[in-house]
C-alpha atoms as a PDB file:
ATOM      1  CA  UNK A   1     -23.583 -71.445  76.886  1.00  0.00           C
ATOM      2  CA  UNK A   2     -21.603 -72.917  80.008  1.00  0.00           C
ATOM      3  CA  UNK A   3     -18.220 -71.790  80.310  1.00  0.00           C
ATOM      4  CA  UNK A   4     -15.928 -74.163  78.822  1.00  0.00           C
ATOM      5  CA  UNK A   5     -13.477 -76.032  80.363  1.00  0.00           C
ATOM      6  CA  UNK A   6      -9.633 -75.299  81.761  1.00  0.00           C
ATOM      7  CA  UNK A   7      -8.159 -78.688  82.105  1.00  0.00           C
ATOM      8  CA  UNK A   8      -8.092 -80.407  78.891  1.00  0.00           C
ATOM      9  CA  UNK A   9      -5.941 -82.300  76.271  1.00  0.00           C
ATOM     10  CA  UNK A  10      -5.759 -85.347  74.495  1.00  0.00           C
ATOM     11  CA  UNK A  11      -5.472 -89.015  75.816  1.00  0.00           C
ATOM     12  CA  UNK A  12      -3.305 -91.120  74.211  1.00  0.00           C
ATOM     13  CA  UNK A  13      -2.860 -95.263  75.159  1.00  0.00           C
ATOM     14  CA  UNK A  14      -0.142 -96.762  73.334  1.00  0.00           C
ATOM     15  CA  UNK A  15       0.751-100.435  73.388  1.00  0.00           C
ATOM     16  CA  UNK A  16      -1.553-100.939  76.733  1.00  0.00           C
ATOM     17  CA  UNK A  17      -2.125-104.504  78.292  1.00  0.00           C
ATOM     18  CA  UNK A  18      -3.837-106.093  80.800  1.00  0.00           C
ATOM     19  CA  UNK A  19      -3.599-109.786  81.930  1.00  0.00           C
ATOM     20  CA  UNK A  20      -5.784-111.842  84.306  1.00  0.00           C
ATOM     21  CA  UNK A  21      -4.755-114.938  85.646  1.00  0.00           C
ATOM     22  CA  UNK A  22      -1.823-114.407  83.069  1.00  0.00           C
ATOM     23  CA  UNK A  23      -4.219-113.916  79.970  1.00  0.00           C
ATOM     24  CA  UNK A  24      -4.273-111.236  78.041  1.00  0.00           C
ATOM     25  CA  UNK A  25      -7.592-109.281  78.198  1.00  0.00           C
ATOM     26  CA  UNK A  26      -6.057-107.125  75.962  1.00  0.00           C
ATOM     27  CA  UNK A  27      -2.503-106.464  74.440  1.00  0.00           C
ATOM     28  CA  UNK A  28      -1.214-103.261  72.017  1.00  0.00           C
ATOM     29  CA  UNK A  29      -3.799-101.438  72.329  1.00  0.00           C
ATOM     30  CA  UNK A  30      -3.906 -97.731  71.006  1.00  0.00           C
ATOM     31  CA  UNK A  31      -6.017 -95.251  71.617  1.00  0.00           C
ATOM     32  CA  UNK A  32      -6.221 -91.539  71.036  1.00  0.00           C
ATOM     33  CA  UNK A  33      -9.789 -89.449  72.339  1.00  0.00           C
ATOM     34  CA  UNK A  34      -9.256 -85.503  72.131  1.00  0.00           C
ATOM     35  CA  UNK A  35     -11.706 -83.154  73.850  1.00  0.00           C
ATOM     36  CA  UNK A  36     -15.003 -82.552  72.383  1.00  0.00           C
ATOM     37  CA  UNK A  37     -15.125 -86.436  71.398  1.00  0.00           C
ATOM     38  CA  UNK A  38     -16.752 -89.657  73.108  1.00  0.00           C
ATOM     39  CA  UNK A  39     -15.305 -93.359  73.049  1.00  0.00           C
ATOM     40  CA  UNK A  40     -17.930 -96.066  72.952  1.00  0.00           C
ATOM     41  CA  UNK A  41     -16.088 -99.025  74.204  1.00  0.00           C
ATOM     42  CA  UNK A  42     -17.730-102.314  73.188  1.00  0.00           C
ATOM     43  CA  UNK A  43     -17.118-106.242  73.838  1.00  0.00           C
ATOM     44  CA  UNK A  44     -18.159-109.243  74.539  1.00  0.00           C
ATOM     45  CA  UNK A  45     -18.073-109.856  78.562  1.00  0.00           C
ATOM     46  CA  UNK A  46     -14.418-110.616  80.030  1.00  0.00           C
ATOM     47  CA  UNK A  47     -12.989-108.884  76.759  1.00  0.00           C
ATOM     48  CA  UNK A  48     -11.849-106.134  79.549  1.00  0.00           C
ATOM     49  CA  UNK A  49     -13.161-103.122  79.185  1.00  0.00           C
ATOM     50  CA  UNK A  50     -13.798-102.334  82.796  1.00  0.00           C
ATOM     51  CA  UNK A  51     -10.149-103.217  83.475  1.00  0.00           C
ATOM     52  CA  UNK A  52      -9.552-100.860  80.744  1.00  0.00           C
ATOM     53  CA  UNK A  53     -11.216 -98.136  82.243  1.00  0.00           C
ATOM     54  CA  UNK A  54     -10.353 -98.924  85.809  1.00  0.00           C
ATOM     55  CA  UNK A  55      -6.726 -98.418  84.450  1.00  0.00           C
ATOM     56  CA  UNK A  56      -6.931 -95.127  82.600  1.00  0.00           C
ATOM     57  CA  UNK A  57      -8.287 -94.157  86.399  1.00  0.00           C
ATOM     58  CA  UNK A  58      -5.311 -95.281  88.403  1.00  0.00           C
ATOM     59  CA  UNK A  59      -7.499 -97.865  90.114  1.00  0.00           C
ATOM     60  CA  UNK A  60      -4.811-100.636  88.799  1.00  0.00           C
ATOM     61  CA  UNK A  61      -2.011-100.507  86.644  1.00  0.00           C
ATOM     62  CA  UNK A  62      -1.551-101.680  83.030  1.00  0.00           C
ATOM     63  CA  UNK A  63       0.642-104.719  82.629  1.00  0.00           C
ATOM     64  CA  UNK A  64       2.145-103.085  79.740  1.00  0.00           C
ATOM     65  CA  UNK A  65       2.462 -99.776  77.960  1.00  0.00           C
ATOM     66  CA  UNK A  66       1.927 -95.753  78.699  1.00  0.00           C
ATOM     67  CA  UNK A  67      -0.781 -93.384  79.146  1.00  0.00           C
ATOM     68  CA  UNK A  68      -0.564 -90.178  78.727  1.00  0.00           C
ATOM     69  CA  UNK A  69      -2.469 -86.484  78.780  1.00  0.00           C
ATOM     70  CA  UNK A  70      -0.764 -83.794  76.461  1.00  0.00           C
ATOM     71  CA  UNK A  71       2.625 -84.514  76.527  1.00  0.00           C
ATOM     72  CA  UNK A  72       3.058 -85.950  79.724  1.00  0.00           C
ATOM     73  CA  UNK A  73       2.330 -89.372  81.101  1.00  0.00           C
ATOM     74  CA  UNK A  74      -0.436 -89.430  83.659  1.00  0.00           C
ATOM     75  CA  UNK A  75       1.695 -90.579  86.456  1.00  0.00           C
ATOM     76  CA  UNK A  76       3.441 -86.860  86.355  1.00  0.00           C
ATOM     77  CA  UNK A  77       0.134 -85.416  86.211  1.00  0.00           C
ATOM     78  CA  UNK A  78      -2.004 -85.188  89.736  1.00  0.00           C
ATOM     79  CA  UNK A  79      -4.130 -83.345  87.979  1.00  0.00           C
ATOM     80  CA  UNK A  80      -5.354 -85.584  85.763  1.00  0.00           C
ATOM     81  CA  UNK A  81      -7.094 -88.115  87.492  1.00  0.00           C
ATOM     82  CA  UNK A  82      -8.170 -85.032  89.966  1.00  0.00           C
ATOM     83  CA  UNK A  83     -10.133 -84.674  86.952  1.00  0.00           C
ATOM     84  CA  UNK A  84     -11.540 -87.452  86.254  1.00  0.00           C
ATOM     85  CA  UNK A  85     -15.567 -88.014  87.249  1.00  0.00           C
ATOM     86  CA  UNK A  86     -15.749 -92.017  87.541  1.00  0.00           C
ATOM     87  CA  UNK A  87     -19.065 -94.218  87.642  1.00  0.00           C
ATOM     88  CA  UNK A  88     -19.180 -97.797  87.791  1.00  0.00           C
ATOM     89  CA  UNK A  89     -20.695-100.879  88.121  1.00  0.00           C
ATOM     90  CA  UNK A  90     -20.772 -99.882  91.942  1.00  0.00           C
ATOM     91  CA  UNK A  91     -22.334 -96.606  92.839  1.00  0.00           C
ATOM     92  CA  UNK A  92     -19.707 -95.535  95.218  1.00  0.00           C
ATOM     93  CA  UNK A  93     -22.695 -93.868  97.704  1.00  0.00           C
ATOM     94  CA  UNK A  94     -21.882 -93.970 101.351  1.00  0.00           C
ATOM     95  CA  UNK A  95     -24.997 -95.883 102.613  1.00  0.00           C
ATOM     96  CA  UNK A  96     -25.008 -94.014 106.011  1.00  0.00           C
ATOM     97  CA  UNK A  97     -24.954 -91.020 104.529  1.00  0.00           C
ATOM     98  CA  UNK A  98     -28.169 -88.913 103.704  1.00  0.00           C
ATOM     99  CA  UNK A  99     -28.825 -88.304  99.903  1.00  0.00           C
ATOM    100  CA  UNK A 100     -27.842 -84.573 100.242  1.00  0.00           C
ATOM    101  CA  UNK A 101     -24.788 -85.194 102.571  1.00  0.00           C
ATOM    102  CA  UNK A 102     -23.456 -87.867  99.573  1.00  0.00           C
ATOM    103  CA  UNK A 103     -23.556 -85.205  97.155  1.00  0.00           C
ATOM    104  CA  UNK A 104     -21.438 -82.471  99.232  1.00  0.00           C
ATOM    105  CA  UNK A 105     -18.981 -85.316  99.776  1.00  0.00           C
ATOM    106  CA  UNK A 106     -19.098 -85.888  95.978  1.00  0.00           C
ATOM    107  CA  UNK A 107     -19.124 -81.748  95.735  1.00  0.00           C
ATOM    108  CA  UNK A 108     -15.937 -81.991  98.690  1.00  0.00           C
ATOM    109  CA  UNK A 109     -13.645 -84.465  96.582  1.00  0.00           C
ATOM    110  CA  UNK A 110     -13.012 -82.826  93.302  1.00  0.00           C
ATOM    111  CA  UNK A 111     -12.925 -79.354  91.871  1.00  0.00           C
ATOM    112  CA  UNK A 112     -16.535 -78.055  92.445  1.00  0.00           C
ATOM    113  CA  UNK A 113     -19.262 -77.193  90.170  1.00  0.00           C
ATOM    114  CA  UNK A 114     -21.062 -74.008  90.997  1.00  0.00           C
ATOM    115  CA  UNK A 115     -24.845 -75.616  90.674  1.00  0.00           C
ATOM    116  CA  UNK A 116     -26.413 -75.476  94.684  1.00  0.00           C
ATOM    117  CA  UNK A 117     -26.869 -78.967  96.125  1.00  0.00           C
ATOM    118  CA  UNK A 118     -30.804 -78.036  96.211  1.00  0.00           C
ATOM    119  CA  UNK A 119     -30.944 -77.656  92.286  1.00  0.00           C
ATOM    120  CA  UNK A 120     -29.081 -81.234  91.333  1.00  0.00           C
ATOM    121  CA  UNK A 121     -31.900 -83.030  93.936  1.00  0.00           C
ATOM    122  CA  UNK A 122     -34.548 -80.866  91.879  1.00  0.00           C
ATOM    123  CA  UNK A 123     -33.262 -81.844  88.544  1.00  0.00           C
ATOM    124  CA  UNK A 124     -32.316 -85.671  89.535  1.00  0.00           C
ATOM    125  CA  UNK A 125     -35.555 -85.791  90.740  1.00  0.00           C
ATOM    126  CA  UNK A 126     -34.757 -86.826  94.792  1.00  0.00           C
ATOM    127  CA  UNK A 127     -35.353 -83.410  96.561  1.00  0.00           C
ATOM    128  CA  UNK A 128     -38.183 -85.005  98.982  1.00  0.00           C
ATOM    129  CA  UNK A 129     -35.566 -87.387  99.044  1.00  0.00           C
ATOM    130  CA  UNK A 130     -32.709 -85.238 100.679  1.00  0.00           C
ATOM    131  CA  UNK A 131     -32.687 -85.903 104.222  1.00  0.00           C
ATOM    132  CA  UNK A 132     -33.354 -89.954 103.840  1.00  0.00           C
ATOM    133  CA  UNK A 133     -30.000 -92.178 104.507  1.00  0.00           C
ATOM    134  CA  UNK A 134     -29.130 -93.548 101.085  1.00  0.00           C
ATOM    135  CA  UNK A 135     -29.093 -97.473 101.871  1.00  0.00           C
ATOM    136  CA  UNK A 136     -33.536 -96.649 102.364  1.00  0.00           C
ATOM    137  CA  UNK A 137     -32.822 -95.589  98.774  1.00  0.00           C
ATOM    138  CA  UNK A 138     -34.477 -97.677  95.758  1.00  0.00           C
ATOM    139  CA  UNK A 139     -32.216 -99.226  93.010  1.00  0.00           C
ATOM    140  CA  UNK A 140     -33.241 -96.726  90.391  1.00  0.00           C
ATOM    141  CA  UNK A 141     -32.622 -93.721  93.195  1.00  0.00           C
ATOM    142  CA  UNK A 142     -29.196 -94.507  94.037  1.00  0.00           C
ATOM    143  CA  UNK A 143     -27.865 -94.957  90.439  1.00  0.00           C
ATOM    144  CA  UNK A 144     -29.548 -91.193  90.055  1.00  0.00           C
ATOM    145  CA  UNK A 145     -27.012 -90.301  92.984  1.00  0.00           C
ATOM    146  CA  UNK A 146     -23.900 -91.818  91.779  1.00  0.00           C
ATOM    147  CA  UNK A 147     -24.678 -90.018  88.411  1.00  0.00           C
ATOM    148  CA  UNK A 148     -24.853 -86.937  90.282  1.00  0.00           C
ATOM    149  CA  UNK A 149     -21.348 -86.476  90.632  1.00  0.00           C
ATOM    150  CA  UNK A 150     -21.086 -85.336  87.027  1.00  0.00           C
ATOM    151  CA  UNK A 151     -23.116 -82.735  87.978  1.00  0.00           C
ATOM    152  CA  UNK A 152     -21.545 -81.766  91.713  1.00  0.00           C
ATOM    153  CA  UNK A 153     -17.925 -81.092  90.259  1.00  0.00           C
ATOM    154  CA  UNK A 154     -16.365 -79.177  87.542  1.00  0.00           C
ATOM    155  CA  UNK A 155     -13.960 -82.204  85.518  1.00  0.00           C
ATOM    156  CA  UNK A 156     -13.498 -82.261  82.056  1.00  0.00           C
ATOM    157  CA  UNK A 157     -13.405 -86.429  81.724  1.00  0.00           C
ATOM    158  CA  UNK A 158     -16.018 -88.383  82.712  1.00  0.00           C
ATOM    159  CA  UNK A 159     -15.303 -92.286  82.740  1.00  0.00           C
ATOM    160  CA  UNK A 160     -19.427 -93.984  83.070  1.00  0.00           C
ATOM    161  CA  UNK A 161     -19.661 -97.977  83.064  1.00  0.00           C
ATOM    162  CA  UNK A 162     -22.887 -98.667  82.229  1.00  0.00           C
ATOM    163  CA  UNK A 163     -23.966 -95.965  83.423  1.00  0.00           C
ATOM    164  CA  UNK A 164     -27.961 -96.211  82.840  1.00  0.00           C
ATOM    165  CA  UNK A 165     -28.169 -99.250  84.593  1.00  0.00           C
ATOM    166  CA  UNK A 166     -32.078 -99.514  86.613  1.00  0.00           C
ATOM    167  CA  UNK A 167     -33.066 -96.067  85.265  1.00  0.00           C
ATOM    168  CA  UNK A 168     -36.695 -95.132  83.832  1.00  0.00           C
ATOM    169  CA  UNK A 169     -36.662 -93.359  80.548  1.00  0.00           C
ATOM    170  CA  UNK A 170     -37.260 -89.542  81.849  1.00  0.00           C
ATOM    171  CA  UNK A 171     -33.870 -90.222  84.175  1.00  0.00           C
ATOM    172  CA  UNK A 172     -32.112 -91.153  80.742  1.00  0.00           C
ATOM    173  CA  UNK A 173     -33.030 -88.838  78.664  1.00  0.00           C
ATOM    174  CA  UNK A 174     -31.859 -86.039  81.301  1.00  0.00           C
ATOM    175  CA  UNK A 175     -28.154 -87.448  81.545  1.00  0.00           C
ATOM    176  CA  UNK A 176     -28.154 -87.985  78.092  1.00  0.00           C
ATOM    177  CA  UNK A 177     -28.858 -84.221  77.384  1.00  0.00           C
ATOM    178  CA  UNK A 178     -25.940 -83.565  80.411  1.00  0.00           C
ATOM    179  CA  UNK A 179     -24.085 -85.585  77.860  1.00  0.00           C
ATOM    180  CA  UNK A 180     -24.177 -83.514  75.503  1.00  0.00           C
ATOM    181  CA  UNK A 181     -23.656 -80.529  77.424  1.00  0.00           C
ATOM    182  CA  UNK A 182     -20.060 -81.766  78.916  1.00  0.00           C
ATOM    183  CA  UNK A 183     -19.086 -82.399  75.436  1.00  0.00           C
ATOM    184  CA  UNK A 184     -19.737 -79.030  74.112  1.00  0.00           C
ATOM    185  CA  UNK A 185     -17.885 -77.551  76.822  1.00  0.00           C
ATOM    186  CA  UNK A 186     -15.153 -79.379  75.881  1.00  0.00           C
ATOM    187  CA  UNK A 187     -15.116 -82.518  77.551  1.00  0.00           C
ATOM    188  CA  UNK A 188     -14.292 -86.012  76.940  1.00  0.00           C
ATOM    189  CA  UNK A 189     -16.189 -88.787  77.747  1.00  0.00           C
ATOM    190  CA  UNK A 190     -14.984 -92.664  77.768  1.00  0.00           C
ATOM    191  CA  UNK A 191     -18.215 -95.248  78.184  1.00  0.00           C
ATOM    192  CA  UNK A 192     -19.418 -99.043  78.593  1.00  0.00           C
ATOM    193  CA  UNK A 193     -23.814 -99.625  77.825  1.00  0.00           C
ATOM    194  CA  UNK A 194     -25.784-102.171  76.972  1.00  0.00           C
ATOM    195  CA  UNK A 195     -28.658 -99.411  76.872  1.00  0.00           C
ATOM    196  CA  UNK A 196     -29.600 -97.380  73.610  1.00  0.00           C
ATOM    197  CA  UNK A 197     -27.636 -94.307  74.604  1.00  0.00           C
ATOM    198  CA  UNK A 198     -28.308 -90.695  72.364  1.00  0.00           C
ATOM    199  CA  UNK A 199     -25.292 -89.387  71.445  1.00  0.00           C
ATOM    200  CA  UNK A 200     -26.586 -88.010  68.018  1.00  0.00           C
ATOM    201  CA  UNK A 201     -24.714 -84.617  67.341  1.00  0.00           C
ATOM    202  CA  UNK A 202     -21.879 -85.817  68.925  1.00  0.00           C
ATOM    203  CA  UNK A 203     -18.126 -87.191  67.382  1.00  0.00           C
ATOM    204  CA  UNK A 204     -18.496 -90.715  69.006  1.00  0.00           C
ATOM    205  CA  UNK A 205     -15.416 -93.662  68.446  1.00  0.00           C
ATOM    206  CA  UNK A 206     -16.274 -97.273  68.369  1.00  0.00           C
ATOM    207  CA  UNK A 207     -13.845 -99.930  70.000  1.00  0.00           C
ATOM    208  CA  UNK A 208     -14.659-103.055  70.296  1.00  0.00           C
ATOM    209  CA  UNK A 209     -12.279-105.130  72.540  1.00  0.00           C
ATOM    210  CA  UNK A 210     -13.394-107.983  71.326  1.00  0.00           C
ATOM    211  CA  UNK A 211     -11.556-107.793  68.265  1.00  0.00           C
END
């Protein structure tokens, strides 16, 4: 079994809110996710649940209400979004950038995994792929390289928006088990999909913002 990880502790939201174009998205929300659990966030598009995750990564601030990791609210914490492994809607490659040279930058930027560079291209299935600048780089490949971040460094919380967006079944199925993996090493994970995603074994909380 992997070694588990250092930095954890729960996540609690209290009261949060977000407005756009002065509406609420969402308003008094709570939320609580301790390690060795998943949050499936659900919602009807525009209920804000990317602006709810872009928020608990310090992309934007929250209109309203606190955040906080242990104790401590995540403003007095550099740590914590240090540790955070983010994928979004936007793949966040560096186009002029081989495959292999985007995933020592992703290695460079966060506290490092130990797994060699060669063995993530092996197991994400772009090794002959390593030397080609990433904008030559198919729809399904690229979304394989932003997911390889949560393999290139060593954080306890990863934070996926539809994560499984343009990827064949064998591609899923691998991330899923790397799901499942994180978690049992103590890790939290926070999600948006539209795709069936296999979390069986795991302690997985629903929230719908629509409601």
């Amino acid at each position: 079994m992997e070694k588990q990880y250092s930095f954890t502790a729960d996540l609690n939201v209290k009261n949060l809110a977000c407005l756009r174009n002065e509406q609420a998205l969402f308003s008094g929300l709570n939320v609580s996710l301790s390690p060795e659990n998943v949050l499936f966030l659900e919602g009807e598009n525009g209920s804000g649940k990317t602006s709810l995750l872009r928020i608990l990564c310090g992309f934007r601030l929250a209109d309203e209400g606190e955040i906080s990791w242990g104790e401590q609210p995540v403003s007095s914490v550099p740590e914590y979004f240090e540790n955070i492994s983010y994928v979004g809607h936007k793949n966040g490659i560096k186009d002029e950038l081989t495959v292999e040279e985007n995933l020592n930058l992703m290695r460079s930027m966060a506290t490092a995994s130990d797994i060699e560079t060669e063995v993530v291209l092996k197991q994400i299935g772009l090794f002959k792929q390593a030397d080609v600048l990433s904008r030559q780089l198919s729809a399904g490949q690229k979304r394989k390289l932003a997911l390889a971040r949560l393999m290139m460094t060593n954080n306890s919380f990863w934070i996926l928006d539809e994560p499984f967006t343009s990827l064949d079944k064998a591609t899923v199925v691998f991330f899923e088990s790397l799901i499942k993996q994180h978690i049992a090493r103590g890790g939290m994970l926070i999600l948006t999909s539209h795709h069936d995603i296999d979390l069986s074994g795991l302690s997985v909380h629903h929230l719908n913002l629509s409601n």
